[in-house]
Protein backbone atom coordinates (compact mmCIF):
# COMPACT_ATOMS: atom_id res chain seq x y z
CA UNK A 1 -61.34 19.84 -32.05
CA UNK A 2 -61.72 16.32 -31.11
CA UNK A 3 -58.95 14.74 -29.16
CA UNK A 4 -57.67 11.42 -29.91
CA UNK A 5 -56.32 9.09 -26.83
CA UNK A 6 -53.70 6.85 -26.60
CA UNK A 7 -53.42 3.70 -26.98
CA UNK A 8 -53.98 0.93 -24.47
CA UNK A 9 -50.93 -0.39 -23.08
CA UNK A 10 -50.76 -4.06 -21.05
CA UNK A 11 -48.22 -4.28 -18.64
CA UNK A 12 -44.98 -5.65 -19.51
CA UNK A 13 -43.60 -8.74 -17.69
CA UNK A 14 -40.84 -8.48 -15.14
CA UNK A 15 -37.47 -8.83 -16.27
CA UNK A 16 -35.60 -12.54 -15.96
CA UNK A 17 -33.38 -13.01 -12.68
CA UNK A 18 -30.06 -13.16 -13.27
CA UNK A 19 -27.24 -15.03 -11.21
CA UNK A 20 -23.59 -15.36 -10.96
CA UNK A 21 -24.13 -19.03 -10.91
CA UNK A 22 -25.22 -20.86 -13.90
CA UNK A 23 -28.44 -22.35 -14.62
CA UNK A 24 -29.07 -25.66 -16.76
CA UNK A 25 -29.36 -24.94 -20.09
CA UNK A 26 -26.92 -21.92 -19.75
CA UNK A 27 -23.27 -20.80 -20.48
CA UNK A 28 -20.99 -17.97 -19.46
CA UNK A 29 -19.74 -16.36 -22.36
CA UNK A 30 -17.80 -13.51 -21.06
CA UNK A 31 -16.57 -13.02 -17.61
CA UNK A 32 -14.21 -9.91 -16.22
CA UNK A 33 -13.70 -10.57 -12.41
CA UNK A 34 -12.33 -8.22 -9.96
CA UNK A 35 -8.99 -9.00 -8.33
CA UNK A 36 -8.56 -10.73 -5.12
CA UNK A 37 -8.09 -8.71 -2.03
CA UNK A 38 -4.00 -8.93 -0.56
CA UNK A 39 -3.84 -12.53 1.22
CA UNK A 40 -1.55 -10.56 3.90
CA UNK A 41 -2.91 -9.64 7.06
CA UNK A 42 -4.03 -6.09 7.88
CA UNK A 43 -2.55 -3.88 11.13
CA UNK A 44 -2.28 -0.62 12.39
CA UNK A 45 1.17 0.94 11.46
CA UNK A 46 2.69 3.38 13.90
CA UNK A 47 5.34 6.03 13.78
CA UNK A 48 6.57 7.89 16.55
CA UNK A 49 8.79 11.13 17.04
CA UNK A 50 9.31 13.61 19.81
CA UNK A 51 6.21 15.43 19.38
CA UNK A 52 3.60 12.93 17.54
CA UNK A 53 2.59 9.31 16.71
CA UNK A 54 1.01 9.10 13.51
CA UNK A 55 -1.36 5.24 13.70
CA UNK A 56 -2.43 4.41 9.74
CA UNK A 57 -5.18 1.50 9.37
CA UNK A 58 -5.11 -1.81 7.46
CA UNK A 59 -1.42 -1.71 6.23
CA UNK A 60 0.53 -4.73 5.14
CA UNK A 61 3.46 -5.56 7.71
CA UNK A 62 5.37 -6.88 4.53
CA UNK A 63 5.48 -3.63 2.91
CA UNK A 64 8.46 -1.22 3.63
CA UNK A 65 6.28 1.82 3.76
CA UNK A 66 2.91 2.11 3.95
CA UNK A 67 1.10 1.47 0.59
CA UNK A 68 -1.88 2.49 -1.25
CA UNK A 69 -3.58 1.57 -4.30
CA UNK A 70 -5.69 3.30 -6.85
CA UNK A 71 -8.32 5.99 -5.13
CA UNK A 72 -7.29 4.65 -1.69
CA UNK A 73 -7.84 6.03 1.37
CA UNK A 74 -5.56 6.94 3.85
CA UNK A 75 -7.34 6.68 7.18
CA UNK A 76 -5.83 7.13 10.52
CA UNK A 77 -5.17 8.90 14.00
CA UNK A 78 -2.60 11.54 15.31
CA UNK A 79 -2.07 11.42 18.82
CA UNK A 80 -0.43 15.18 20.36
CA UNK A 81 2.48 13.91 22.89
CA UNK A 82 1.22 18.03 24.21
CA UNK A 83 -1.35 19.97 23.56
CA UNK A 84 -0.52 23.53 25.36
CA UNK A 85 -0.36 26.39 22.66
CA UNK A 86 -1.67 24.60 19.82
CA UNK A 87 -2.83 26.64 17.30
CA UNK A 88 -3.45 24.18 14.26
CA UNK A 89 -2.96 20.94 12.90
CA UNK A 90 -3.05 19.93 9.51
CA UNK A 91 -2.07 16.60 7.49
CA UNK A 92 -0.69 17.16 3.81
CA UNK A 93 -0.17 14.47 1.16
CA UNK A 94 2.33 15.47 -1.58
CA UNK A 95 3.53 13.81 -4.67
CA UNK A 96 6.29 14.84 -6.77
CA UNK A 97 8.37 13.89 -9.92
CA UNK A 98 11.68 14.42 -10.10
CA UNK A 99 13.64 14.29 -13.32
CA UNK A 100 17.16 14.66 -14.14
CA UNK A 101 19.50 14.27 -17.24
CA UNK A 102 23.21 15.04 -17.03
CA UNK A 103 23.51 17.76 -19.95
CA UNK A 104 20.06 19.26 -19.84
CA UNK A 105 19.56 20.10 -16.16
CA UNK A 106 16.27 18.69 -13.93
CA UNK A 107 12.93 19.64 -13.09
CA UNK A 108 10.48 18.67 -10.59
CA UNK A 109 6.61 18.18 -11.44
CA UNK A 110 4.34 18.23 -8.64
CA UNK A 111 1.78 15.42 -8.65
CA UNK A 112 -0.44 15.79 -5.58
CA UNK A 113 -0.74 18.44 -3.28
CA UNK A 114 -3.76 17.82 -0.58
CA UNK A 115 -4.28 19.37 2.62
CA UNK A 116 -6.49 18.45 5.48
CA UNK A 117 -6.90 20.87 8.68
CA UNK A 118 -7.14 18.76 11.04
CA UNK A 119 -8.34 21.38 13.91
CA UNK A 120 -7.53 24.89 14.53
CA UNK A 121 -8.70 27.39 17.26
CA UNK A 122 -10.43 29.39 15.43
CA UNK A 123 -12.95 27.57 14.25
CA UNK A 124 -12.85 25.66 18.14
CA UNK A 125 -14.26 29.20 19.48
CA UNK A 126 -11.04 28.98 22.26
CA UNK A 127 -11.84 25.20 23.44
CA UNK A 128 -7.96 23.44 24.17
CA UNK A 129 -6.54 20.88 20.90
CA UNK A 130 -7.56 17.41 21.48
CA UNK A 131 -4.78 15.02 22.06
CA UNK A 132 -5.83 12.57 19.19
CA UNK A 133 -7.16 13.75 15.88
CA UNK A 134 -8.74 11.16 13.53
CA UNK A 135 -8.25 11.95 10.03
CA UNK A 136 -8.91 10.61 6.06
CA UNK A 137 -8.11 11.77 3.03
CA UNK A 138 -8.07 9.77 -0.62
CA UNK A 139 -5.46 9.66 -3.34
CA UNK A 140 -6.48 11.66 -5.94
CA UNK A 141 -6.23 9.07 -9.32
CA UNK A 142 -5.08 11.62 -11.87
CA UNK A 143 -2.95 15.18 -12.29
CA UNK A 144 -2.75 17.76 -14.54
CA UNK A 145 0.93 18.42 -16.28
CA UNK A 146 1.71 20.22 -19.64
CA UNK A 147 -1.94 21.42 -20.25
CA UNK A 148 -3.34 17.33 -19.96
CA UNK A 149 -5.29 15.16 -17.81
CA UNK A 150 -3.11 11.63 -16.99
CA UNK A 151 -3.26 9.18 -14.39
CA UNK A 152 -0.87 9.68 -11.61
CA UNK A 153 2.32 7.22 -11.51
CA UNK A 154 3.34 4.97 -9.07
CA UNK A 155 6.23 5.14 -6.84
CA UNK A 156 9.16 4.40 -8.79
CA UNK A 157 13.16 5.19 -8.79
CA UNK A 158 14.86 4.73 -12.33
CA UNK A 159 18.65 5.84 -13.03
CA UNK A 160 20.90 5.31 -15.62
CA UNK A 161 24.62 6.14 -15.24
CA UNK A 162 25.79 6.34 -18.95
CA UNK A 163 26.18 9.32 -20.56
CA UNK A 164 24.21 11.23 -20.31
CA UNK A 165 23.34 10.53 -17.10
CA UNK A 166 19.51 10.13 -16.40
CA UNK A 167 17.08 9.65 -13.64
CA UNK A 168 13.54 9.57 -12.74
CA UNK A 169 11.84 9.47 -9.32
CA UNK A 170 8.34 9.67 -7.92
CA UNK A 171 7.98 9.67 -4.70
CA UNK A 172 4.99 10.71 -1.79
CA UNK A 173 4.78 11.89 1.48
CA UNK A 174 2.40 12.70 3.92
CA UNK A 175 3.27 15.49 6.01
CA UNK A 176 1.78 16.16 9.26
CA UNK A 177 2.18 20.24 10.76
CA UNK A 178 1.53 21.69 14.19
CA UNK A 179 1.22 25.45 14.80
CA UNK A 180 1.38 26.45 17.90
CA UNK A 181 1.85 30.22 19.66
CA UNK A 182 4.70 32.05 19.99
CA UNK A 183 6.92 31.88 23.53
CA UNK A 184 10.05 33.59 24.97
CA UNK A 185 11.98 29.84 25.29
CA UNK A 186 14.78 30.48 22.49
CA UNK A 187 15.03 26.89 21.02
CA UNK A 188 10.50 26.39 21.24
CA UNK A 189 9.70 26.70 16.95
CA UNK A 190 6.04 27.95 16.71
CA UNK A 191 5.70 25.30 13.84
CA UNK A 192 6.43 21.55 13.71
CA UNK A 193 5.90 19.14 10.99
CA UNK A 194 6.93 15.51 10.95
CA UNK A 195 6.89 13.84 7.51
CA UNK A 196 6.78 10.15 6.45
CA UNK A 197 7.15 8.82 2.97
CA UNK A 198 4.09 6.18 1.01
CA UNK A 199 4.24 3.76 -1.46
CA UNK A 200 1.72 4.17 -4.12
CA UNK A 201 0.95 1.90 -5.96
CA UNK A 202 -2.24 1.32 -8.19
CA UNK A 203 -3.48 -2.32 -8.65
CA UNK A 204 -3.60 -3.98 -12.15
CA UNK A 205 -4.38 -7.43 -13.79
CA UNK A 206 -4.41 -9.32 -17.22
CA UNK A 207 -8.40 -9.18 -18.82
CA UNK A 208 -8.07 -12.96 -18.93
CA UNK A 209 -6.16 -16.38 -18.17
CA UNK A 210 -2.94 -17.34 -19.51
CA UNK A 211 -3.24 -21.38 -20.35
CA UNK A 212 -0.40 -23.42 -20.14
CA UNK A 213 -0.70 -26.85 -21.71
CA UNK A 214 1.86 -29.49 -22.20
CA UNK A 215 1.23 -29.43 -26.02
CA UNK A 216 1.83 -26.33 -27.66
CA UNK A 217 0.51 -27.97 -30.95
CA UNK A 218 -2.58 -29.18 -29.69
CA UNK A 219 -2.86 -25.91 -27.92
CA UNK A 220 -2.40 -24.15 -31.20
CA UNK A 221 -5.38 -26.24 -32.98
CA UNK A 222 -7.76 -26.23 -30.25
CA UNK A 223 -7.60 -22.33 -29.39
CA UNK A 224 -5.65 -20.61 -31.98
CA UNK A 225 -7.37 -16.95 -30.73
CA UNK A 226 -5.30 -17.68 -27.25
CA UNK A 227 -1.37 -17.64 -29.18
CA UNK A 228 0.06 -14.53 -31.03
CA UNK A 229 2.43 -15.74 -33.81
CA UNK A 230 5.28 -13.59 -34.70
CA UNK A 231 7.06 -14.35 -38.33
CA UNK A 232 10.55 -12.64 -38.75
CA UNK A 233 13.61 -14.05 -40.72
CA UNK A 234 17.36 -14.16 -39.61
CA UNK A 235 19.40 -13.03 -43.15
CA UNK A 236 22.45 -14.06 -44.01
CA UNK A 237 25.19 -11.56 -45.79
CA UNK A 238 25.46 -10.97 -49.05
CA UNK A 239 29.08 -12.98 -49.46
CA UNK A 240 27.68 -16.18 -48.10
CA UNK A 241 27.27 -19.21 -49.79
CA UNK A 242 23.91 -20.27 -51.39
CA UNK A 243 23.94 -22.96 -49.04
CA UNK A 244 23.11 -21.36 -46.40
CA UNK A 245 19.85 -19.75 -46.69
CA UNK A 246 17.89 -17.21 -44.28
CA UNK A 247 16.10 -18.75 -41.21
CA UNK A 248 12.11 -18.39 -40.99
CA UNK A 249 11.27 -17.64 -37.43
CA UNK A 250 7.58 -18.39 -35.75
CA UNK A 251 7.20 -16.71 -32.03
CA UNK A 252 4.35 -17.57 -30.19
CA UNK A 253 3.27 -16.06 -27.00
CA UNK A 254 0.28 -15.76 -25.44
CA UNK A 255 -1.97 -13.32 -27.57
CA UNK A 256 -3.69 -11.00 -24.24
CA UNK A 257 -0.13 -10.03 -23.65
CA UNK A 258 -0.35 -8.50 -20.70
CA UNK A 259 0.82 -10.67 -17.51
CA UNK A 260 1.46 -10.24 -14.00
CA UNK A 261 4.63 -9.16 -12.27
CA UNK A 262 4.39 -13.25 -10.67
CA UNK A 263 3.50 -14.90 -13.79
CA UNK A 264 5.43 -17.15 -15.78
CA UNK A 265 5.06 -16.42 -19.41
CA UNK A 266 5.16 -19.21 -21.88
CA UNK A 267 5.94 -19.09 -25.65
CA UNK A 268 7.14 -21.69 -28.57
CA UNK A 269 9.48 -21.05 -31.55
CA UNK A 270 9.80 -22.80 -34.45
CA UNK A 271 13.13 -22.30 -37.00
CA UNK A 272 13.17 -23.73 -40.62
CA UNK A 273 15.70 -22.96 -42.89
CA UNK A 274 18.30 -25.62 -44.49
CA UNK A 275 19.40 -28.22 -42.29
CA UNK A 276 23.62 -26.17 -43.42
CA UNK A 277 22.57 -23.08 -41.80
CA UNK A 278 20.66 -24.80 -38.75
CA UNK A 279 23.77 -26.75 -38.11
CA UNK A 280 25.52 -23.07 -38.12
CA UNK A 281 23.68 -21.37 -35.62
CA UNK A 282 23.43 -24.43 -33.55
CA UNK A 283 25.61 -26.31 -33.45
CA UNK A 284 25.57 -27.66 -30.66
CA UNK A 285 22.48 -28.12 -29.31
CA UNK A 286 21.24 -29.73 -32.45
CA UNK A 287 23.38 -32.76 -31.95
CA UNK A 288 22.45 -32.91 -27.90
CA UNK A 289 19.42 -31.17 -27.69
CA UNK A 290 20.13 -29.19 -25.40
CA UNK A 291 19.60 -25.71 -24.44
CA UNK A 292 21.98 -23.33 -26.60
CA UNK A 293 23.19 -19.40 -25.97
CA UNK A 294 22.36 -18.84 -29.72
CA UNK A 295 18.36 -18.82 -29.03
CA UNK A 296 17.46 -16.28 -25.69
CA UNK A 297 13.62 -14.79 -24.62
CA UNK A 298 13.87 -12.43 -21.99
CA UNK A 299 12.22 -9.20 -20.86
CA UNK A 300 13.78 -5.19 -21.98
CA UNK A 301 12.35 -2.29 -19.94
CA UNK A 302 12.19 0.79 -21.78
CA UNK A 303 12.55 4.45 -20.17
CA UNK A 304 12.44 7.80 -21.50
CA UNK A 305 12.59 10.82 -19.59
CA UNK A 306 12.67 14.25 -21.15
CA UNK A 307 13.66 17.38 -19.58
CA UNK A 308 13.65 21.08 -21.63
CA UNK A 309 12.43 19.29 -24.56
CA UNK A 310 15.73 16.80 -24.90
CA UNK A 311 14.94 13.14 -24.41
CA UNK A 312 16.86 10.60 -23.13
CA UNK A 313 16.21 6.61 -23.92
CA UNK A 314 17.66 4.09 -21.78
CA UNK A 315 17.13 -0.26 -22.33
CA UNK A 316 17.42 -2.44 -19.35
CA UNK A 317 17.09 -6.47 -19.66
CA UNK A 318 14.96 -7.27 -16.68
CA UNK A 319 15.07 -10.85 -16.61
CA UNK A 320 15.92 -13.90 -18.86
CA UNK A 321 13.79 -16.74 -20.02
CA UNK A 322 14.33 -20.76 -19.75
CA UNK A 323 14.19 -22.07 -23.64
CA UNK A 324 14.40 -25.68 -24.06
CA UNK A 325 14.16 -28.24 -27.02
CA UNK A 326 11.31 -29.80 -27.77
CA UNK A 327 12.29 -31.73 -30.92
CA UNK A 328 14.58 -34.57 -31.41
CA UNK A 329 17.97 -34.03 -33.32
CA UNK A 330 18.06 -32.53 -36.27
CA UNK A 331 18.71 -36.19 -37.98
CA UNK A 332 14.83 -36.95 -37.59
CA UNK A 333 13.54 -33.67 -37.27
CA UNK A 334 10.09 -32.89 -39.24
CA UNK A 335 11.91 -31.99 -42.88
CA UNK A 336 9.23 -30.50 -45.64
CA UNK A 337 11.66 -30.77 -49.23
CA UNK A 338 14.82 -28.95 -48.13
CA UNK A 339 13.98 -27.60 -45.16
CA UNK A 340 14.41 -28.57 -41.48
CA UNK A 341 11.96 -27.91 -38.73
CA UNK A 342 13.22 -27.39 -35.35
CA UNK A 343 11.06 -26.46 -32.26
CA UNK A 344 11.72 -25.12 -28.91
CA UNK A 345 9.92 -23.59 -25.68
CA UNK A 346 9.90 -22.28 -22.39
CA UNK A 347 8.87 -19.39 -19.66
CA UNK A 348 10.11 -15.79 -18.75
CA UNK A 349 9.37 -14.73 -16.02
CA UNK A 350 9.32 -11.51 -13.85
CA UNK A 351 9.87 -11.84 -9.98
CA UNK A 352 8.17 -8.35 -8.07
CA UNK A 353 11.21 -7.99 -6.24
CA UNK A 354 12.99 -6.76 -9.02
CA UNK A 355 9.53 -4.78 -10.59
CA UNK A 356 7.36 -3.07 -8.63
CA UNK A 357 5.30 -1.59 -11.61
CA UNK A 358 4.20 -1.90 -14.70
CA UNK A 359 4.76 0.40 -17.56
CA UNK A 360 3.07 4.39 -18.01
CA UNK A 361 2.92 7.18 -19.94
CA UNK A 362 3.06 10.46 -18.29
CA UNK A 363 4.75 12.43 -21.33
CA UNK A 364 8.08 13.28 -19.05
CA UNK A 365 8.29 10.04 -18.44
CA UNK A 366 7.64 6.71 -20.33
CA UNK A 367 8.09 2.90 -19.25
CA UNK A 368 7.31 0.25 -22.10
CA UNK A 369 7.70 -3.35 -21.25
CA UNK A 370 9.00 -6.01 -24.25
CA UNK A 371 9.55 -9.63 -24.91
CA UNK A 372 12.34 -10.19 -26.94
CA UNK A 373 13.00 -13.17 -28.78
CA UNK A 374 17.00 -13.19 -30.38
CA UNK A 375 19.10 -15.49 -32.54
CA UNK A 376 23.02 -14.62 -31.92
CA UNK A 377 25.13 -17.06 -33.95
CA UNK A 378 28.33 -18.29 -32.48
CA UNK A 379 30.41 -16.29 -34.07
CA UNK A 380 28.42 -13.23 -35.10
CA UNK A 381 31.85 -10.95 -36.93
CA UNK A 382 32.38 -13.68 -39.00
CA UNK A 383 29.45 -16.21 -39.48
CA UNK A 384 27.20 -16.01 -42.78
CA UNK A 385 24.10 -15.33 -40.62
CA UNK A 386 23.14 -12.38 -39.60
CA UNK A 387 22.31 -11.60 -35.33
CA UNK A 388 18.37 -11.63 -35.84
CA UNK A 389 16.19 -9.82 -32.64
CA UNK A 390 12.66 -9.06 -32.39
CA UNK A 391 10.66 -7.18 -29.80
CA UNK A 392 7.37 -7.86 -29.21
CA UNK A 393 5.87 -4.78 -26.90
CA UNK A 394 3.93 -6.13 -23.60
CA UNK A 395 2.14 -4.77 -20.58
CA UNK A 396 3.05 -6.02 -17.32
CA UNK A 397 0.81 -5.84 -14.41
CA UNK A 398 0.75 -5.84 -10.82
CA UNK A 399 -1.54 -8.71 -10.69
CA UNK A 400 -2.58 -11.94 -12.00
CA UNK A 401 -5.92 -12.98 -13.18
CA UNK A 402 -8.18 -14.63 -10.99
CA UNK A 403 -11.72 -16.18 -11.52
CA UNK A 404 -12.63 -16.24 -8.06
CA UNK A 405 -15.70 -14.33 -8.38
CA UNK A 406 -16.63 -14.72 -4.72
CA UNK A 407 -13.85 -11.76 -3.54
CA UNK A 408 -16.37 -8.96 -3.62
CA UNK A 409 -19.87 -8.71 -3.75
CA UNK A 410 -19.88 -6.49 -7.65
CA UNK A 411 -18.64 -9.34 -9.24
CA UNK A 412 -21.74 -10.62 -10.15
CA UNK A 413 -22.66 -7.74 -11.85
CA UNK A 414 -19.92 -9.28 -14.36
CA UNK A 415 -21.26 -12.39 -15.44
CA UNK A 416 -23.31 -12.50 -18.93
CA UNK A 417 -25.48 -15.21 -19.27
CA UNK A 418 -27.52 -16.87 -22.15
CA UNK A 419 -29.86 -19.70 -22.48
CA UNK A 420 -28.48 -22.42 -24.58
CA UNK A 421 -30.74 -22.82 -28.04
């Protein structure tokens, strides 16, 4: 049988270099940086009791607890005020997720549970505790509740007082326990633990820049793909006069709609509808151009926390947005046959002091964030229009997006390159 051999091969040429930093003839066509690092500076926290001090590494003196973010590691040193009679010592870090409502009782979902032994005798073959213990241990990033996988929440406090009552809490701890051996001094416990509460809290940003440019309609022509237009009508009732006819709305808003907890969020809105039922809902601003009540943006939080099967939804407005006219009176407003163009704008914004979080979905709890955009006429029980809202469902982040490529090493990894034709 006559074998038959291969074919020859010739060797293939390396592979091109590639570089964060653009060559001529090239262009960046997609780019997902990593966030920047915390501008704050990094210490050593220390807490102290009667029989410990617990040191934790590179904590934020801003922060009211110590925090961590996604997959951190907590990293630090236990110092024994006494060593005599030690038996063990162990560091624990516990999560756990407390939910209430009113009428349908409460239950409490564990969410981490690690332990660390830090030293014990036995394993020491009889030598004496040492007086300081390094230790480290990493957040876990995700739990296992009601038979599925999810990522674990941050630290968050939620309560509602109407009825029913409802609350939500997530909280961790790291818990740090001595053993020791027994003795004949009444008030000497043969276990210790001292316990200190964290802030988790996992890091998230926006997949790409919000623009803000001082000409919505250019804006709009230039890069339409970067504005999400919302169309939605304000009715009138039934008995009103045919002179007053419905009000076309157009929302815009930036279309990645996702934003971070410090970043101002611009949008445009655009009413036509007869110049009678303009002057209705307005009226007002139209003849001063000013800002009117009648026209609001601001920001809902959603919650909904279940307990034995019964859920409970509870709306909280988180902040209000700035909305200014951008038109001239209605007099010399853009008018297209009978109907009246008016434009407006402004920014919502979210200050981190009043959200710590963004929204999550961990099935006995969810948080949705929402822009909503609302026309309220002056007198809504007896005017001919109709109270018009729309909610527009958004993700806010902890972070906002950055370019700056050079704040870690990876980010080059990032960049995609091609050679201009």
């Amino acid at each position: 049988m006559s074998s038959v051999l291969p074919p020859s091969y010739s060797s293939s040429p390396p592979p091109p270099v590639y570089s964060n930093i653009r060559l001529k003839g090239e262009e960046t066509i997609e780019f997902t940086p990593r966030g920047n690092a915390p501008s704050t500076v990094s210490v050593n926290l220390t807490k102290t009791c009667s029989f410990l001090t617990i040191v934790l590494q590179g904590q934020n003196v801003a922060e009211d607890y110590p925090t961590y973010g996604r997959g951190s590691t907590l990293c630090g040193e236990i110092e024994l005020k006494s060593n005599a009679s030690v038996l063990s010592v162990s560091v624990k870090l516990k999560g756990r997720l407390h939910v209430s409502i009113s009428d349908s009782g409460s239950t409490t979902v564990p969410v981490v549970s690690e332990t660390v032994v830090l030293w014990s005798q036995a394993s020491a073959h009889g030598g004496p505790c040492p007086k300081i213990l390094p230790f480290s241990m990493t957040f876990p990033t995700t739990f296992e509740h009601a038979g599925r996988i999810r990522p674990i929440p941050p630290s968050f406090c939620e309560a509602f007082y109407q009825l029913p009552a409802a609350s939500a809490q997530c909280t961790y701890m790291l818990k740090v326990t001595i053993h020791s051996s027994g003795s004949k001094v009444a008030f000497w416990r043969p276990s210790r633990s001292y316990s200190m509460q964290l802030n988790y809290r996992p890091r998230t940003r926006p997949p790409r820049p919000i623009f803000h440019m001082d000409r919505f309609l250019t804006t709009l022509k230039h890069i339409p793909e970067d504005w999400l237009e919302i169309e939605s009508t304000m009715r009138t009732r039934r008995t009103a006069s045919s002179d007053f006819k419905p009000i076309s709305c157009r929302f815009f808003l930036p279309s990645v709609r996702a934003f971070g907890l410090s970043d101002s969020i611009p949008f445009h809105i655009q009413l036509s509808t007869s110049l009678a039922s303009l002057r209705l809902l307005l009226p007002d601003a139209i003849s001063e151009a000013k800002q009117s009540s009648s026209i609001r943006v601001f920001i809902t939080r959603q919650t909904m926390v279940e307990v034995n099967t019964r859920k409970c939804w509870r709306t909280a407005t988180l902040v209000e947005g700035t909305v200014r006219a951008v038109a001239p009176p209605v007099d010399s407003a853009s008018v297209e046959g009978n109907d009246v163009y008016v434009d407006w704008e402004g920014e919502v914004r979210v200050e981190k002091d009043v959200v710590q979080s963004g929204g999550f979905n961990i099935g006995t709890v969810f948080i949705k964030d929402y822009i909503v955009f609302a026309l309220t006429p002056p007198n809504p029980r007896s005017c001919p229009l109709l109270a018009h809202q729309y909610s527009q469902p958004i993700k806010l982040v902890t972070e906002a997006w950055t370019d700056d490529f050079t704040s870690h090493p990876s980010d080059t990894s990032s960049w995609l390159t091609r050679s201009a034709m």
